[in-house]
C-alpha atoms as a PDB file:
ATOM      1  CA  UNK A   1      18.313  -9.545   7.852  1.00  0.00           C
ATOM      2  CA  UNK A   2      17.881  -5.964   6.815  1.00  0.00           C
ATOM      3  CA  UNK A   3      20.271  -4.465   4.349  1.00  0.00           C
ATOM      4  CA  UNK A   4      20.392  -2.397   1.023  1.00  0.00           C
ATOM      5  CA  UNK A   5      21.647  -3.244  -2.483  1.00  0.00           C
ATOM      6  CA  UNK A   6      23.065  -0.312  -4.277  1.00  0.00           C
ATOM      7  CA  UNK A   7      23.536  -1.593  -8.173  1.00  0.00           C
ATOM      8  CA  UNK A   8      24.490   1.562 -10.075  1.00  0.00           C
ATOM      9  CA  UNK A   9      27.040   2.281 -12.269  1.00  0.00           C
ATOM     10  CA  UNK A  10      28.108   5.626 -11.886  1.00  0.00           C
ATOM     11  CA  UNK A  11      26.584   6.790  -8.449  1.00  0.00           C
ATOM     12  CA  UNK A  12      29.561   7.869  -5.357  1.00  0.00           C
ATOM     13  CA  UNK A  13      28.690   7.654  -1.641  1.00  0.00           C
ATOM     14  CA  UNK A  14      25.564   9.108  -0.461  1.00  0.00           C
ATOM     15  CA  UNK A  15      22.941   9.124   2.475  1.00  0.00           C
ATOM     16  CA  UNK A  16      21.566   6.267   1.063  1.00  0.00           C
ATOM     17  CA  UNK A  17      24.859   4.367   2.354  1.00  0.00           C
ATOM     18  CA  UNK A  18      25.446   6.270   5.156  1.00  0.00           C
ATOM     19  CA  UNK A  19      22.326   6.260   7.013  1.00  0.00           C
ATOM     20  CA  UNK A  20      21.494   2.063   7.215  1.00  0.00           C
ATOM     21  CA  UNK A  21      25.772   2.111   8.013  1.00  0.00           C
ATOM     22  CA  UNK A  22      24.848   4.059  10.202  1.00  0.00           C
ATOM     23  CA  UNK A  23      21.950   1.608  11.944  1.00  0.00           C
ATOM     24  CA  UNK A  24      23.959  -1.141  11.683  1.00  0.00           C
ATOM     25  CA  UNK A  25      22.568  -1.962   8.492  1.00  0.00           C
ATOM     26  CA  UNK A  26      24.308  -4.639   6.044  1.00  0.00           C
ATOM     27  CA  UNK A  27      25.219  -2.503   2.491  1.00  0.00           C
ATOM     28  CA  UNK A  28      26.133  -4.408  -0.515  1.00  0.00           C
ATOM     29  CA  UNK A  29      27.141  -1.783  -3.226  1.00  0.00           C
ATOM     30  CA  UNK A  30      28.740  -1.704  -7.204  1.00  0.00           C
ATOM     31  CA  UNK A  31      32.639  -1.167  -6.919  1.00  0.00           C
ATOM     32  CA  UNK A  32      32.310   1.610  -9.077  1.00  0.00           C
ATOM     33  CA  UNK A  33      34.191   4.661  -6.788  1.00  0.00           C
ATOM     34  CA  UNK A  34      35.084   5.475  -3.159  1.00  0.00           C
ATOM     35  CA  UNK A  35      32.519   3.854  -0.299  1.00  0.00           C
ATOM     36  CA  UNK A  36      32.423   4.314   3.250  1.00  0.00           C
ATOM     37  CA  UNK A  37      34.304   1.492   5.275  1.00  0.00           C
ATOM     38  CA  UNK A  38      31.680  -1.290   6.059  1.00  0.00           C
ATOM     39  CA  UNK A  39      30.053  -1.709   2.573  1.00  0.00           C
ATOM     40  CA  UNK A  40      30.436  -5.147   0.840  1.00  0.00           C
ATOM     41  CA  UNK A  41      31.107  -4.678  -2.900  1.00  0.00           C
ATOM     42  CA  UNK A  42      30.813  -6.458  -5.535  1.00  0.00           C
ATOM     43  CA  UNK A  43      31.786  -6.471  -9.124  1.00  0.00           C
ATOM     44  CA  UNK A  44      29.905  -4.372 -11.643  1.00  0.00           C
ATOM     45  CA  UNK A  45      28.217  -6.669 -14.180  1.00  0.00           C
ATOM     46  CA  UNK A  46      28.602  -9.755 -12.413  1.00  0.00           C
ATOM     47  CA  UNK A  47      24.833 -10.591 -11.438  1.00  0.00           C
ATOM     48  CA  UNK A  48      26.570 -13.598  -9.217  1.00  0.00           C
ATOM     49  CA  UNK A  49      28.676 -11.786  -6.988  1.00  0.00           C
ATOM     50  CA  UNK A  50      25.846  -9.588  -5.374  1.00  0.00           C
ATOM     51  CA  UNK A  51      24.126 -12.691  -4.889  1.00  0.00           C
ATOM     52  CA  UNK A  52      27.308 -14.527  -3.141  1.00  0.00           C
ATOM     53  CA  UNK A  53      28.040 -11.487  -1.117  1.00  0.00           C
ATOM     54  CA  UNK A  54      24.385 -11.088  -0.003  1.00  0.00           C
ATOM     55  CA  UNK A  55      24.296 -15.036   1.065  1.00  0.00           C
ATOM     56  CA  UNK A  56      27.390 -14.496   3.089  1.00  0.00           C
ATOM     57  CA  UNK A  57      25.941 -11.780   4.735  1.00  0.00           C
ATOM     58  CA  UNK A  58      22.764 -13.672   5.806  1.00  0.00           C
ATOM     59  CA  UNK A  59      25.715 -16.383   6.847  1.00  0.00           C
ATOM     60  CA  UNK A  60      27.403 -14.053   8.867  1.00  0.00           C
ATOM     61  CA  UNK A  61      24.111 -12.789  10.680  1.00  0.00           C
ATOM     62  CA  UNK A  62      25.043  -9.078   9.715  1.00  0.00           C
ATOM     63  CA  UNK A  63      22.478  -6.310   9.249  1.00  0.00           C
ATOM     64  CA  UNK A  64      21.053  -6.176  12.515  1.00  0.00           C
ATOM     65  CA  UNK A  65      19.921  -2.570  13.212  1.00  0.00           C
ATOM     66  CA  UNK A  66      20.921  -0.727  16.923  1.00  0.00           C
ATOM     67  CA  UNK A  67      18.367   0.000  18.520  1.00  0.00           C
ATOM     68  CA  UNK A  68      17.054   3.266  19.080  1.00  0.00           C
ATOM     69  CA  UNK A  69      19.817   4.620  16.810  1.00  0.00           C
ATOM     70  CA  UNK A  70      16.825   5.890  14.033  1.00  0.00           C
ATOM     71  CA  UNK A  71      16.234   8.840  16.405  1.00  0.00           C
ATOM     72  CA  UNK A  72      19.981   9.915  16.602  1.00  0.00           C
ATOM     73  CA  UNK A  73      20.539   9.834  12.906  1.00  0.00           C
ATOM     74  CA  UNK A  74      17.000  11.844  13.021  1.00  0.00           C
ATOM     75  CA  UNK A  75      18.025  13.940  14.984  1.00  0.00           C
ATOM     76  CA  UNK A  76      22.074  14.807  13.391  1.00  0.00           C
ATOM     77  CA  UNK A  77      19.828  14.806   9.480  1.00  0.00           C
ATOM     78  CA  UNK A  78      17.281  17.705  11.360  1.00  0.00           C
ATOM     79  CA  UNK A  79      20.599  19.433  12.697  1.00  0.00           C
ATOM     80  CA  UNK A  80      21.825  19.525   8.999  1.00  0.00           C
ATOM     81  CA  UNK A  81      18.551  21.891   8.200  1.00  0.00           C
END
């Protein structure tokens, strides 16, 4: 599995979500303020609950990047510029 842990505490969405959401990448984030649909939080100070959530990921076999999808989110970031 691929996937990114965000553990902040006062960080909002960014392109460090968006982009792996946008490969198809599992996201397990701090429920500290808004997130993109698709990111599994967990609760801030708990050191647990990341871990459960992460596990149930792996369970779940999410996190599986598209393929080819690097050079369209390439490609929509260069557009941006």
């Amino acid at each position: 599995m691929r996937g990114i842990a965000g553990a902040v505490k006062n960080r909002g969405d960014g392109v460090s979500v968006r982009e792996p959401l946008d490969l198809r990448v599992a996201v397990v984030a701090s429920d500290i303020s808004f997130w993109p649909e698709g990111v599994v939080l967990f609760r801030p100070g708990d050191a647990d609950d990341p871990c459960r959530k992460t596990v149930c990921l792996l369970a779940q076999g999410r996190g599986t990047p598209r393929t080819g999808a690097g050079r369209e989110s390439l490609g929509a970031l260069l557009n941006i510029y």
